[in-house]
N, C-alpha and C. Protein backbone atom coordinates (compact mmCIF):
# COMPACT_ATOMS: atom_id res chain seq x y z
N UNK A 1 0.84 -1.17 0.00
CA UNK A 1 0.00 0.00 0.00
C UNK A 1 0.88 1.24 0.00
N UNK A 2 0.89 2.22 -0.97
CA UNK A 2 1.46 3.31 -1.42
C UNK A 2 0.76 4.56 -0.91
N UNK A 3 1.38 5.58 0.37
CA UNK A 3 0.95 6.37 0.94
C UNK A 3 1.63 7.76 0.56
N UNK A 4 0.60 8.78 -0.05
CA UNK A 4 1.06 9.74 -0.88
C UNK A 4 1.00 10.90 0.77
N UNK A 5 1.85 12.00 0.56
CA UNK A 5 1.87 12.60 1.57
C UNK A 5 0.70 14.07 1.42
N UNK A 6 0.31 14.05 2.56
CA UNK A 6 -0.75 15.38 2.23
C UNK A 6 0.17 16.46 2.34
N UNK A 7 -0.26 17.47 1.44
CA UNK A 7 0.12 18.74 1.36
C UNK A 7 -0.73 19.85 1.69
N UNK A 8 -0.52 20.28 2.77
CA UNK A 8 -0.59 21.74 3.35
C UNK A 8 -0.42 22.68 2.85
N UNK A 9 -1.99 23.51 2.56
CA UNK A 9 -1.15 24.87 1.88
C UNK A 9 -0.93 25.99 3.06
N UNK A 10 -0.47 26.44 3.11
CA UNK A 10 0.36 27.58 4.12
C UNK A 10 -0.10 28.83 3.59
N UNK A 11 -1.13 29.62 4.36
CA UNK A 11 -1.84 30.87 4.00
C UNK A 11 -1.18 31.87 4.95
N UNK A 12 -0.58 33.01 4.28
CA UNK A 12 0.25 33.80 4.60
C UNK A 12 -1.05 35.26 4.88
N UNK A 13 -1.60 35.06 5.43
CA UNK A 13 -2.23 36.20 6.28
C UNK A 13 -1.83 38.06 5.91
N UNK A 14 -2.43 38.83 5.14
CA UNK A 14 -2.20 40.01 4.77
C UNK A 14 -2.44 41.12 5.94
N UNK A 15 -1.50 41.79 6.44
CA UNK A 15 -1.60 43.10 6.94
C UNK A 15 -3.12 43.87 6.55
N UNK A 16 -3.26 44.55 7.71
CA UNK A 16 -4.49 45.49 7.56
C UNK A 16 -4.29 46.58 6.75
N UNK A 17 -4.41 46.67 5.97
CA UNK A 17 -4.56 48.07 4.88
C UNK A 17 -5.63 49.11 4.46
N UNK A 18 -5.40 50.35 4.69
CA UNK A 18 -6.68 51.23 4.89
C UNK A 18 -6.30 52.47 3.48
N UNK A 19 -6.61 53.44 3.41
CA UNK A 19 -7.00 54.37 3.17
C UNK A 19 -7.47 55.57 3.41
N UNK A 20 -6.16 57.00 4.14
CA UNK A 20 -6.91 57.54 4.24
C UNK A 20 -6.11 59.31 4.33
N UNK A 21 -6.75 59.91 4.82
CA UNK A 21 -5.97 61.28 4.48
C UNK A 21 -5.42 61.74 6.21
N UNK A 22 -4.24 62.59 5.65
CA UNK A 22 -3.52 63.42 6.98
C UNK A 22 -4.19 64.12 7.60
N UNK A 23 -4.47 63.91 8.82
CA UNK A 23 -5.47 65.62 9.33
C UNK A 23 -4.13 65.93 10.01
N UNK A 24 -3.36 65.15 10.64
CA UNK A 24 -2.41 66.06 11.42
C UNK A 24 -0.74 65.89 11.49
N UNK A 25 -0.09 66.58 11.29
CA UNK A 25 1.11 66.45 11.21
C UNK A 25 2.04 67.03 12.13
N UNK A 26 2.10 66.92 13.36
CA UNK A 26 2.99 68.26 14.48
C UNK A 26 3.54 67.48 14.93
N UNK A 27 3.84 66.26 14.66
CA UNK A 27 4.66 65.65 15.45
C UNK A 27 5.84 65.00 15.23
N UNK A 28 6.62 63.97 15.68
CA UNK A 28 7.85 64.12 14.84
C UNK A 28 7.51 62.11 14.90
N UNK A 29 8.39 62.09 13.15
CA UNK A 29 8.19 60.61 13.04
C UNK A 29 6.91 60.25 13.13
N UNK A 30 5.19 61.09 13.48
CA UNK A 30 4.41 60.36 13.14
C UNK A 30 3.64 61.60 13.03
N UNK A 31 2.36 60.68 11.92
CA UNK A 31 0.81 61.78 11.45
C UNK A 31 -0.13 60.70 11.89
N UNK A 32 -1.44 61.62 12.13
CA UNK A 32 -2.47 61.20 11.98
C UNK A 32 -3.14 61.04 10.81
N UNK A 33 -3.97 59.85 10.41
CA UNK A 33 -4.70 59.52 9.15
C UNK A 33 -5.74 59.32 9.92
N UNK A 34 -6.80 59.97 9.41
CA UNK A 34 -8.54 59.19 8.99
C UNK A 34 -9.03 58.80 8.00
N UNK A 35 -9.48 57.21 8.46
CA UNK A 35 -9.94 56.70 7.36
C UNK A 35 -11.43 56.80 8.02
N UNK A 36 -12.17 56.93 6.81
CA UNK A 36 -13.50 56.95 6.48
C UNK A 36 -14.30 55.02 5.90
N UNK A 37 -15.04 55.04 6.55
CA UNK A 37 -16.06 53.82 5.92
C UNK A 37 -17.23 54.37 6.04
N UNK A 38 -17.82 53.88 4.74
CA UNK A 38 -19.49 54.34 4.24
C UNK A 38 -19.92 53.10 4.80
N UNK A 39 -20.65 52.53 6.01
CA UNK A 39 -21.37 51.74 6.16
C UNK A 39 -23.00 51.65 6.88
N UNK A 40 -23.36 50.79 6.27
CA UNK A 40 -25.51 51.14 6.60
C UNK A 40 -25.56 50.12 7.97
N UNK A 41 -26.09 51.40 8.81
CA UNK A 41 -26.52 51.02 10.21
C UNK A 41 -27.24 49.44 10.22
N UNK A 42 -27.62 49.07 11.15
CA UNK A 42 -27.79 47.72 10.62
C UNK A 42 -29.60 47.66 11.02
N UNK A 43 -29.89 48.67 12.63
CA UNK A 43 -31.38 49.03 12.98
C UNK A 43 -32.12 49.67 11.47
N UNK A 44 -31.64 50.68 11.30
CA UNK A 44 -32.51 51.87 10.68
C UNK A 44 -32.09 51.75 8.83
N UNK A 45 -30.76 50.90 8.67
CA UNK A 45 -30.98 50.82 7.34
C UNK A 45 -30.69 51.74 6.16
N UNK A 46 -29.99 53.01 7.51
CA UNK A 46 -29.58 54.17 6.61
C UNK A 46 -27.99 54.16 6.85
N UNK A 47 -27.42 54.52 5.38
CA UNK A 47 -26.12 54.68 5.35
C UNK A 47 -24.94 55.64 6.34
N UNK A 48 -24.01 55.59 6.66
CA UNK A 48 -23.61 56.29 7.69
C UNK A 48 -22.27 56.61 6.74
N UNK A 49 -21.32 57.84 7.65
CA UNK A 49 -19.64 57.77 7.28
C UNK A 49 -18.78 57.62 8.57
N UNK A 50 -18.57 56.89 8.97
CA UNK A 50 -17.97 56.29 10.24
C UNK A 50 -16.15 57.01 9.85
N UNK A 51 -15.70 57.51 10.55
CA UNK A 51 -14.43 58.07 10.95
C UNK A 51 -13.73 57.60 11.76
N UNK A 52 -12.11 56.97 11.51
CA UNK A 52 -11.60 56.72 12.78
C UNK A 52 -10.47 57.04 12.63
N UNK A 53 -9.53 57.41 13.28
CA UNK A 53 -7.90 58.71 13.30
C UNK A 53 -7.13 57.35 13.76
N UNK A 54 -6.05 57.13 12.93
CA UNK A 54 -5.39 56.14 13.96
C UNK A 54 -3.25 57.13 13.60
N UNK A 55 -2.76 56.50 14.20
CA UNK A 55 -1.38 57.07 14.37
C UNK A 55 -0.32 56.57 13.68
N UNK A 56 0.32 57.37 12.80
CA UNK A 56 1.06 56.12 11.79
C UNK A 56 2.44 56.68 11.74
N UNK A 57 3.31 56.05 11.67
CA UNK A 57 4.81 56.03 11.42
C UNK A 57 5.13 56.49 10.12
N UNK A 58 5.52 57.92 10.29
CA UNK A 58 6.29 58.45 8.96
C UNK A 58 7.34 58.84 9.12
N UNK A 59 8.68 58.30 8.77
CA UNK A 59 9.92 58.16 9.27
C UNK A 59 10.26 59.46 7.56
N UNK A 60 10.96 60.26 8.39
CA UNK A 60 11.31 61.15 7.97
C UNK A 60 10.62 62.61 7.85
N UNK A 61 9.20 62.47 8.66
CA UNK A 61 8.69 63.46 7.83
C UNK A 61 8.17 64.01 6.62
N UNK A 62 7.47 62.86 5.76
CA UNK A 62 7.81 63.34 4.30
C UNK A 62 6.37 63.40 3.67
N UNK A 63 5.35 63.23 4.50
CA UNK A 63 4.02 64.05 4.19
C UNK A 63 3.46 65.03 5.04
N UNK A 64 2.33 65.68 4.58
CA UNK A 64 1.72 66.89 5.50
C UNK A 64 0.07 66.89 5.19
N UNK A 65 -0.20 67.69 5.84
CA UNK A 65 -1.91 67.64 5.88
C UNK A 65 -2.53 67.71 4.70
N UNK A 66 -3.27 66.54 4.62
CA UNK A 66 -4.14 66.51 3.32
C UNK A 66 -3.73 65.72 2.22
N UNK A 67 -2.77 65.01 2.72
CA UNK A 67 -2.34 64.16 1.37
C UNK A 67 -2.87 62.98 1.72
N UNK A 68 -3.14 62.50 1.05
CA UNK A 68 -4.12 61.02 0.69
C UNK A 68 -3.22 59.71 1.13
N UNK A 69 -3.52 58.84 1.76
CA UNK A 69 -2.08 57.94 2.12
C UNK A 69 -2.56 56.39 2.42
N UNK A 70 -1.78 55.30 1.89
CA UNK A 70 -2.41 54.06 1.84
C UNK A 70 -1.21 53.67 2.95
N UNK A 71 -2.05 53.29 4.30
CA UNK A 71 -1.17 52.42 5.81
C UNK A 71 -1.57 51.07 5.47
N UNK A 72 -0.68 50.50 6.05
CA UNK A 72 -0.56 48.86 6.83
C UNK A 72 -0.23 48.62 7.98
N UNK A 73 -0.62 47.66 8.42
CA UNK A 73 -0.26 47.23 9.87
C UNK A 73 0.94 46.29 9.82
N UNK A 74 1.41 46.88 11.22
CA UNK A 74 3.12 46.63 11.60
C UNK A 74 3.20 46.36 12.74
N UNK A 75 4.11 45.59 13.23
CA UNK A 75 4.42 45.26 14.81
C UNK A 75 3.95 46.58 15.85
N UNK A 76 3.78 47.10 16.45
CA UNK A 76 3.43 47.77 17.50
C UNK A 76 4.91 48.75 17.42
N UNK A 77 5.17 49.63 17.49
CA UNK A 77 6.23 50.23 17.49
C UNK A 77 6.10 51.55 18.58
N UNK A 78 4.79 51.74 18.87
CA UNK A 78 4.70 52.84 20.60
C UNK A 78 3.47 52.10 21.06
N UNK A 79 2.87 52.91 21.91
CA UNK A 79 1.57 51.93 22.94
C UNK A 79 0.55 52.30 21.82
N UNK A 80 0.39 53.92 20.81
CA UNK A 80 -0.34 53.89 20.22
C UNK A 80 -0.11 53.75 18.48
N UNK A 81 1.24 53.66 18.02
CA UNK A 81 1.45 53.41 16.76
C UNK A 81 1.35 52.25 16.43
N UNK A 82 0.43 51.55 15.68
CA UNK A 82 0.57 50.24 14.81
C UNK A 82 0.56 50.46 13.72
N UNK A 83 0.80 51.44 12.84
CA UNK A 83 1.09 51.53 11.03
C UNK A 83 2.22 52.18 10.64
N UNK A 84 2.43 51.64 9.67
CA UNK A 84 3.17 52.44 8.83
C UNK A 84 2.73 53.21 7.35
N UNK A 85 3.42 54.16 7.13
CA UNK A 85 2.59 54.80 5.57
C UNK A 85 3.75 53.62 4.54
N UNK A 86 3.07 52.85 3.46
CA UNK A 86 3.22 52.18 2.27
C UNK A 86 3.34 53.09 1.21
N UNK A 87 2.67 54.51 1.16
CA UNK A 87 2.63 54.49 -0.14
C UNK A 87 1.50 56.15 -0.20
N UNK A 88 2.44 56.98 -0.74
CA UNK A 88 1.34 58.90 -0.66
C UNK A 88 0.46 58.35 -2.35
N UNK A 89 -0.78 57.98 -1.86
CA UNK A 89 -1.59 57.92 -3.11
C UNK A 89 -1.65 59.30 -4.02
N UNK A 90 -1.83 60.81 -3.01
CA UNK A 90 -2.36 61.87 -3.59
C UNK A 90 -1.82 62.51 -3.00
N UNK A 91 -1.41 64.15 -3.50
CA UNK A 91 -0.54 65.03 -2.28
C UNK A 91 -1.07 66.44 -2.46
N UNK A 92 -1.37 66.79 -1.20
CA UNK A 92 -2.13 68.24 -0.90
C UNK A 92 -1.78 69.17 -1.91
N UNK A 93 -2.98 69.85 -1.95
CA UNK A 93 -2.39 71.41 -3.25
C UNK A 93 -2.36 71.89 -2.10
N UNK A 94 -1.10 73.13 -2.72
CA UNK A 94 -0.71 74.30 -1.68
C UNK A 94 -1.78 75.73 -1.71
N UNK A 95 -2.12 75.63 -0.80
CA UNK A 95 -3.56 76.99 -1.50
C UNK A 95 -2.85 78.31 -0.93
């Protein structure tokens, strides 16, 4: 009797990835992003825009308020930083 071996596929789990813009920049090595979700209440059935600010690691300084910015999630790097910026989708006009 000829016993073939099972193969395991190994699912490599993707980082959290959001979308969202700078509201704040005064600090050093990190901005604030809010990302926005359009989601429908689940009682009443009406659509909502849910907001949430989270704290992200920008090593160098190299965006500012209002630029559009795609985060991922990263090891914990302060009690409140878990992202890093991946990638300036869009970058503020200077008015």
């Amino acid at each position: 009797m000829k016993t073939t071996p099972t193969t395991k596929k190994e699912t490599v789990a993707k980082p959290q990835t959001f979308r969202g813009v700078v509201v704040k920049a005064a600090m050093k090595d990190t901005v604030t992003v809010a990302v926005s979700r359009y989601v429908k209440h689940p009682k009443y059935k009406k659509y909502q825009t849910l907001t949430k600010k989270y704290l992200v690691e920008d090593t160098g300084n190299k965006t500012q308020v209002g630029d559009q910015v795609t985060i991922v999630a990263c090891r914990p790097l302060s009690k409140l930083k878990h992202f890093t910026i991946s990638e300036v989708t869009s970058t503020a006009t200077a008015e």
